[in-house]
Protein backbone atom coordinates (compact mmCIF):
# COMPACT_ATOMS: atom_id res chain seq x y z
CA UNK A 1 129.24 -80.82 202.02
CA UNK A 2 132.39 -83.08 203.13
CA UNK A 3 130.15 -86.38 201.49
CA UNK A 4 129.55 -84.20 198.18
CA UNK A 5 133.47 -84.58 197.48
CA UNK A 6 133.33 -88.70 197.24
CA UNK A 7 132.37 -89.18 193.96
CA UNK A 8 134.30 -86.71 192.35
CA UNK A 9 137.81 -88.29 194.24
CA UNK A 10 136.31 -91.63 193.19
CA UNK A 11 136.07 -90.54 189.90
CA UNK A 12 139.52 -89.15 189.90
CA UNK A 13 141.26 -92.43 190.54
CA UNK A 14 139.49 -94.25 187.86
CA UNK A 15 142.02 -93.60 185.07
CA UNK A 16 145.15 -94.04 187.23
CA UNK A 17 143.56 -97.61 188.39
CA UNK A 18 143.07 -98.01 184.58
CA UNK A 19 146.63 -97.15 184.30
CA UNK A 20 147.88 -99.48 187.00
CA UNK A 21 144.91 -102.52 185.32
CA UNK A 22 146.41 -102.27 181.74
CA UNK A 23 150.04 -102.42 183.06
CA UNK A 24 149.48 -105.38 185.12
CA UNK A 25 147.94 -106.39 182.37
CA UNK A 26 150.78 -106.29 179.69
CA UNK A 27 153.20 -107.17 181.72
CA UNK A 28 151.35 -110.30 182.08
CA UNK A 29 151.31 -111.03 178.18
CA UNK A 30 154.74 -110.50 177.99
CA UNK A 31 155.74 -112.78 180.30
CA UNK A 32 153.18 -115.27 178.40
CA UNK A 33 155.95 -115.01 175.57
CA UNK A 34 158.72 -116.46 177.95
CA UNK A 35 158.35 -119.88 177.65
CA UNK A 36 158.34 -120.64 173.87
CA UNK A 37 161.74 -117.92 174.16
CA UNK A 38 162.88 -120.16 177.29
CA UNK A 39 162.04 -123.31 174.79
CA UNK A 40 164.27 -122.17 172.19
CA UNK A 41 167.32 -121.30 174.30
CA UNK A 42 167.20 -125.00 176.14
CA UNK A 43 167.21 -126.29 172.13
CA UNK A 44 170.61 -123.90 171.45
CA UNK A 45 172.23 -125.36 174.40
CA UNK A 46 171.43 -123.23 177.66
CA UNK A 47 169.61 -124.22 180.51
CA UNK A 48 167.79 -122.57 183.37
CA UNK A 49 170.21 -120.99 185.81
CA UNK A 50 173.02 -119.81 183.08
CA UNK A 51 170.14 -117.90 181.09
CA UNK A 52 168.84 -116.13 184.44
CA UNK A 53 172.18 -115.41 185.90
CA UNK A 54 173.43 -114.29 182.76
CA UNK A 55 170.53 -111.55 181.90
CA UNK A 56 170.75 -110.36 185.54
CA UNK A 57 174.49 -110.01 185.14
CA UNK A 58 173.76 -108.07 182.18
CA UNK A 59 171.11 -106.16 183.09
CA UNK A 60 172.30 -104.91 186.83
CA UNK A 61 175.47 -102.69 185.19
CA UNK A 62 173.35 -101.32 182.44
CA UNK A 63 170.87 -100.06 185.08
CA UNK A 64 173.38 -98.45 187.37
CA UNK A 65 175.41 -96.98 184.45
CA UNK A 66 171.75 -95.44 183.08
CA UNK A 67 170.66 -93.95 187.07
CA UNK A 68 173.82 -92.69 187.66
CA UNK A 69 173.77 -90.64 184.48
CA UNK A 70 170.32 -89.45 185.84
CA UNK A 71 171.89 -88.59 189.08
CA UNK A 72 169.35 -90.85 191.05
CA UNK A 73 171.23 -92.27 194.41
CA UNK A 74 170.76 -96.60 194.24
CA UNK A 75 171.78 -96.17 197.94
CA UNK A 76 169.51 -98.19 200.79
CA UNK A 77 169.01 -98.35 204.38
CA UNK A 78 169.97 -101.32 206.00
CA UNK A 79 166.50 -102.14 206.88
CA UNK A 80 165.82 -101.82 203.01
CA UNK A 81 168.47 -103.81 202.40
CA UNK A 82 167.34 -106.55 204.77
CA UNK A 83 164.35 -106.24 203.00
CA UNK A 84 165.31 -106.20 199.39
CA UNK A 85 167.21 -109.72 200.06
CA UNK A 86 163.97 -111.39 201.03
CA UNK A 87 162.30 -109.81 198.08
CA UNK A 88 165.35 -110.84 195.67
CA UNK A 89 165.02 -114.48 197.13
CA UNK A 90 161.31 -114.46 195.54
CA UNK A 91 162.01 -112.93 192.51
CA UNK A 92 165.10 -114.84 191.63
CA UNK A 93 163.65 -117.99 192.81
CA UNK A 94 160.83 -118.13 190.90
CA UNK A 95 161.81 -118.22 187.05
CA UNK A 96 164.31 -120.82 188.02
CA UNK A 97 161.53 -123.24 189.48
CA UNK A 98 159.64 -122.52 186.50
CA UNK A 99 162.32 -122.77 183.93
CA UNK A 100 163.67 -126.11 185.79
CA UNK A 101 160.05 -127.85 185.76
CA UNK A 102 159.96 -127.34 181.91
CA UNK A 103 162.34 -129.99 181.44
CA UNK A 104 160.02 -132.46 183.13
CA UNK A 105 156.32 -131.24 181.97
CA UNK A 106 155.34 -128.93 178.93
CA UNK A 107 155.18 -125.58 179.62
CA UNK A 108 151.60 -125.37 179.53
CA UNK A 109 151.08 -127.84 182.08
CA UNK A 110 153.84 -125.73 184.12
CA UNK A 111 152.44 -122.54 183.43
CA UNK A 112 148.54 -123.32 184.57
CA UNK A 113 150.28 -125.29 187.55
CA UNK A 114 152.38 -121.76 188.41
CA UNK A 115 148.81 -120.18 188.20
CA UNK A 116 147.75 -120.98 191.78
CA UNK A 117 149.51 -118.28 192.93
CA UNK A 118 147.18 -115.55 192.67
CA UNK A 119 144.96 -118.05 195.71
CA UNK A 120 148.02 -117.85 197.34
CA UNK A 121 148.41 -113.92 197.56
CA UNK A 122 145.12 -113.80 198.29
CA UNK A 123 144.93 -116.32 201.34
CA UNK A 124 148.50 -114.86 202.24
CA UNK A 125 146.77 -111.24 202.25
CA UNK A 126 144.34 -112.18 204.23
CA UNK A 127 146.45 -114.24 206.80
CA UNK A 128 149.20 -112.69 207.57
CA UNK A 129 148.61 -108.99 206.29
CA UNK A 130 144.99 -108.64 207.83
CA UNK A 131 143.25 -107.63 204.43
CA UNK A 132 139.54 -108.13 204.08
CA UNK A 133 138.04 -110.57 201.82
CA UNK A 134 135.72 -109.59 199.75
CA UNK A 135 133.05 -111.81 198.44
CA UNK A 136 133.82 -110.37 194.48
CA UNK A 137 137.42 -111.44 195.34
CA UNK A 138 136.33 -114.83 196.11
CA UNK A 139 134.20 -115.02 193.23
CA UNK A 140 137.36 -113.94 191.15
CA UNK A 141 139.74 -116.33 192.85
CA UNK A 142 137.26 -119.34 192.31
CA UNK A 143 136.87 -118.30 188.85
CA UNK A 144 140.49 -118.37 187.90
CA UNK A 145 141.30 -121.39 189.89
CA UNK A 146 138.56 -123.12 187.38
CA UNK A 147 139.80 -121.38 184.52
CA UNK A 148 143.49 -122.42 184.70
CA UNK A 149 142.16 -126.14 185.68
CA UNK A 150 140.12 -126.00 182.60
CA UNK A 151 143.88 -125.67 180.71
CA UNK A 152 144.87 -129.03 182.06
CA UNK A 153 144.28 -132.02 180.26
CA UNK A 154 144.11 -135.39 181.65
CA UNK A 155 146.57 -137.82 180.39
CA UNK A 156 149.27 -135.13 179.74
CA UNK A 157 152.78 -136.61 180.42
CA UNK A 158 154.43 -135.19 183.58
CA UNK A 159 156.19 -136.18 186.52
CA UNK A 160 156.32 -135.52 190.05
CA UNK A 161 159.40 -133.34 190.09
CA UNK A 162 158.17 -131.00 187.64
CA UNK A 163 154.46 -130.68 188.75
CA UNK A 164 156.10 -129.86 192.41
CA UNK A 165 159.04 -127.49 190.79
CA UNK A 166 155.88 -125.87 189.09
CA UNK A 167 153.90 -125.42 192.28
CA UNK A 168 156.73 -123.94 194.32
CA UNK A 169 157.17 -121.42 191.84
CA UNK A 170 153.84 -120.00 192.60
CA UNK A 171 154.39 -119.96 196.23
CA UNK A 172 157.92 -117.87 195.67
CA UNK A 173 155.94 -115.75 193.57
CA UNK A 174 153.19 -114.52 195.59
CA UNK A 175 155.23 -114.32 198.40
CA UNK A 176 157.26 -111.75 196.29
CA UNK A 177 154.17 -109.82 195.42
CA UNK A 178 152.92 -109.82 198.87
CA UNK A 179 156.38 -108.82 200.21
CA UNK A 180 156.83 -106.21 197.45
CA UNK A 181 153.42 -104.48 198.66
CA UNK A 182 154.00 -104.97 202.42
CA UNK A 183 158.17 -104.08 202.92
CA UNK A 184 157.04 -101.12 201.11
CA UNK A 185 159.84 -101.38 198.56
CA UNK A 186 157.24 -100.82 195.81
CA UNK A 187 157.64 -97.14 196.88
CA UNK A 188 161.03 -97.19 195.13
CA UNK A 189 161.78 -95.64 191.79
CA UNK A 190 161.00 -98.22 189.37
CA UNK A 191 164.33 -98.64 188.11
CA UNK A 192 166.37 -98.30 191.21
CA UNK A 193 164.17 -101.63 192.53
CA UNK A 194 164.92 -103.45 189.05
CA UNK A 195 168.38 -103.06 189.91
CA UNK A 196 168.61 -104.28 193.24
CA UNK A 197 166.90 -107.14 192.44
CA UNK A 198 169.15 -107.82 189.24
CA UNK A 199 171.86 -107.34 191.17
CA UNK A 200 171.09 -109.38 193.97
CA UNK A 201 169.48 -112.20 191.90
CA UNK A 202 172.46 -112.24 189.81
CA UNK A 203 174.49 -113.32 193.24
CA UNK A 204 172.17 -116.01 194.13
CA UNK A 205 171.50 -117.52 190.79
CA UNK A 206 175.39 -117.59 190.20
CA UNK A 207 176.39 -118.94 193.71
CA UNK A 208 173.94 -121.50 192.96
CA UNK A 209 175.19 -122.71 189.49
CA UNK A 210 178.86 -122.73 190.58
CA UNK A 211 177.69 -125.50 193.36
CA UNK A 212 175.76 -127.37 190.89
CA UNK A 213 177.62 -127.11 187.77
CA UNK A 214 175.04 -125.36 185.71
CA UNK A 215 176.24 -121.61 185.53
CA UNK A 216 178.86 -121.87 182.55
CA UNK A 217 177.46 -123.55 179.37
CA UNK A 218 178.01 -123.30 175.42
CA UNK A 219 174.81 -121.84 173.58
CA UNK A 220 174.85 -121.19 170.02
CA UNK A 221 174.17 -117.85 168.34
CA UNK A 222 170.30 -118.29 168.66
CA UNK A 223 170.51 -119.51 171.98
CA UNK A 224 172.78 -116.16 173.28
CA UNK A 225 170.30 -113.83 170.99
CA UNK A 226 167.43 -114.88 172.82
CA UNK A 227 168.87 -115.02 176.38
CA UNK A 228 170.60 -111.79 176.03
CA UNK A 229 168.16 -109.47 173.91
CA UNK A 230 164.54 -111.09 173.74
CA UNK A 231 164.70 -112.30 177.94
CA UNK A 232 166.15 -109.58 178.79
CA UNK A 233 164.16 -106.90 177.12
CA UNK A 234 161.33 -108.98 177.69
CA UNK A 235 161.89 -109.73 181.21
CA UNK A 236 162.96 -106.59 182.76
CA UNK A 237 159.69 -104.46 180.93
CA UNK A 238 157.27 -106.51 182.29
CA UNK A 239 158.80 -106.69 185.73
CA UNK A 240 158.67 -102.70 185.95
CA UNK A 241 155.47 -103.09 184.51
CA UNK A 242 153.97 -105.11 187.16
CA UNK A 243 155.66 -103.43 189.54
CA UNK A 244 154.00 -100.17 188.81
CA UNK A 245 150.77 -101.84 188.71
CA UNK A 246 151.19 -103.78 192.32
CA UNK A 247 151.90 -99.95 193.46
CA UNK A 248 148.96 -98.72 192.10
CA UNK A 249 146.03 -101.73 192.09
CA UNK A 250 147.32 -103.89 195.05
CA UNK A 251 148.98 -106.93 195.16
CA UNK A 252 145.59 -109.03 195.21
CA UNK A 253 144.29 -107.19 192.21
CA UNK A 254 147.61 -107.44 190.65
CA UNK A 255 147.76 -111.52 190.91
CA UNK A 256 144.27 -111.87 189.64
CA UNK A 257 144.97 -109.79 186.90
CA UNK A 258 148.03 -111.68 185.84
CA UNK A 259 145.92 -114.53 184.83
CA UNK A 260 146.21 -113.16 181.11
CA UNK A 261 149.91 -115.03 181.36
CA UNK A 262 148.42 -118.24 180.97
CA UNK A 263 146.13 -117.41 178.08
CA UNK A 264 148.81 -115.74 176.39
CA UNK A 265 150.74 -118.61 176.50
CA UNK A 266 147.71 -120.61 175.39
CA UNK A 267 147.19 -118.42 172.31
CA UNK A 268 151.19 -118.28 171.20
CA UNK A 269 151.31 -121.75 171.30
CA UNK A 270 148.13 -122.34 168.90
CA UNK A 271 150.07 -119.96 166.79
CA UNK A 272 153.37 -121.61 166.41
CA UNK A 273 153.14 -124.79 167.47
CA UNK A 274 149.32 -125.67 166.46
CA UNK A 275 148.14 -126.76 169.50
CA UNK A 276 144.29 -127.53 169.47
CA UNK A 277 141.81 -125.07 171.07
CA UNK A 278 138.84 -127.21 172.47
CA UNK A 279 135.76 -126.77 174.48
CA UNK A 280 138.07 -126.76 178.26
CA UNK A 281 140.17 -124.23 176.54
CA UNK A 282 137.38 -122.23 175.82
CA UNK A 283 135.80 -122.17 179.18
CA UNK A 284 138.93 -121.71 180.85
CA UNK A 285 139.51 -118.77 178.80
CA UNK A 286 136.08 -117.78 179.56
CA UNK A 287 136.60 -118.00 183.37
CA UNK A 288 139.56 -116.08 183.03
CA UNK A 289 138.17 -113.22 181.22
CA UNK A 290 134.70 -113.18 183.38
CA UNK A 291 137.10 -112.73 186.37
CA UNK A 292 138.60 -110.10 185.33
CA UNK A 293 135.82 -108.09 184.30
CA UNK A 294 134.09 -108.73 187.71
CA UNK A 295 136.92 -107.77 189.60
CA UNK A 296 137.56 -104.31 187.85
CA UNK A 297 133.61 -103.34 187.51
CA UNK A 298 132.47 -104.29 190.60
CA UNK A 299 135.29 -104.38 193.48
């Protein structure tokens, strides 16, 4: 009697792991659309730590002013507070690695470099959270690990800065989607976490520019349109996005599943800036798309 009722609750949880698949999913090809938007504000005069700090700055007041119409309470525990620092170091940290390495390398290059991350959460799942291993997640990690090496292309300019700036960047990232799933701040209202960690961002990224000298620059019109309404539209959607689908599909699901980022960046940059789409591009694509399927059929 008791077995009887498995199926049906299996059953039941399809379409909300749909749900949580297909958000995890778009946030992922929105964020492919950062770097040719990153690109363009570099061009108008901005660099990487003025157009982070200045979206956060941006984007922290208009989230409190919108919950505090709604009458939801921002307020934390210390322990949550303790714990939405170390998330906020991740999260902030990452887009300015990335952004910094794309002076040095394209953004391709950067971009399928950043994609080791998802071997990351899952060798930091299994580490240091105790999570088992499947062997369909192991087929999924190899997969994309061959997929996003199948991007690369030998004899591509670079240097050692950026390919390392690059690699960090994937390191602070799955940290932050391990730590988002473990701290259990991914229980939070959506919009309550996105402004915590705008907020707290903001105070990092700007502490950090004052001591270098990057924070205050002189961007043009296009440069300013794009950091304040295409990044920060952009950016802040696909981070509740993703957020919403760590919460529902896991974090290790969630980082495999991102892999779309890199062929969406692939794909807008054959459409604006005519790159060539060979045979590695196709397999990598391929690989990609093979892991994906695999990991939502069969795990």
């Amino acid at each position: 009697m008791f077995r009887a009722a498995h199926p049906a609750a299996a059953a039941d949880s399809r379409p909300k792991d749909l749900q949580g698949i297909l958000f995890v999913i778009l946030s992922a090809v929105i964020f492919g659309c950062v770097p040719v938007i990153t690109k363009t504000i570099y061009a108008s005069g901005g660099n990487a730590v003025s157009a982070a700090a200045i979206r956060n700055s941006l984007i922290a007041p208009l989230l409190l002013g919108f919950l505090r119409h709604k009458g939801v309470s921002v307020k934390l525990s210390r322990r949550q507070m303790r714990q939405m620092v170390m998330l906020a170091l991740g999260f902030a940290s990452t887009p300015l690695l990335l952004s910094s390495s794309y002076y040095f390398i394209s953004s391709g290059m950067a971009t399928t470099i950043h994609f080791v991350y998802p071997v990351f959460t899952l060798l930091g799942c299994v580490l240091f959270c105790h999570a088992p291993l499947s062997g369909v997640k192991v087929l999924c990690a190899a997969l994309c690990s061959a997929g996003i090496l199948m991007f690369y292309t030998p004899g591509q300019s670079g240097n050692a800065a950026g390919v390392l700036l690059a690699f960090l960047s994937g390191i602070t990232y799955s940290f932050y989607i391990i730590y988002l799933d473990q701290s259990g701040l991914g229980n939070l209202p959506s919009l309550v976490l996105a402004f915590w960690l705008a907020l707290l961002s903001f105070v990092g990224q700007a502490l950090y520019g004052v001591f270098t000298g990057e924070l205050f620059v002189s961007m043009t019109p296009l440069g300013w349109f794009c950091n304040l309404v295409v990044l920060m539209l952009f950016s802040q959607s696909a981070s509740i996005l993703f957020q919403i689908g760590v919460r529902i599909v896991g974090p290790q699901r969630a980082s495999i599943l991102s892999t779309f980022e890199p062929i969406t960046s692939l794909s807008v940059g054959i459409a604006i800036y005519s790159e060539p789409f060979g045979l590695r591009t196709g397999l990598g694509v391929l690989a990609i798309l093979a892991a994906v399927i695999i990991l939502t059929r069969f795990d």
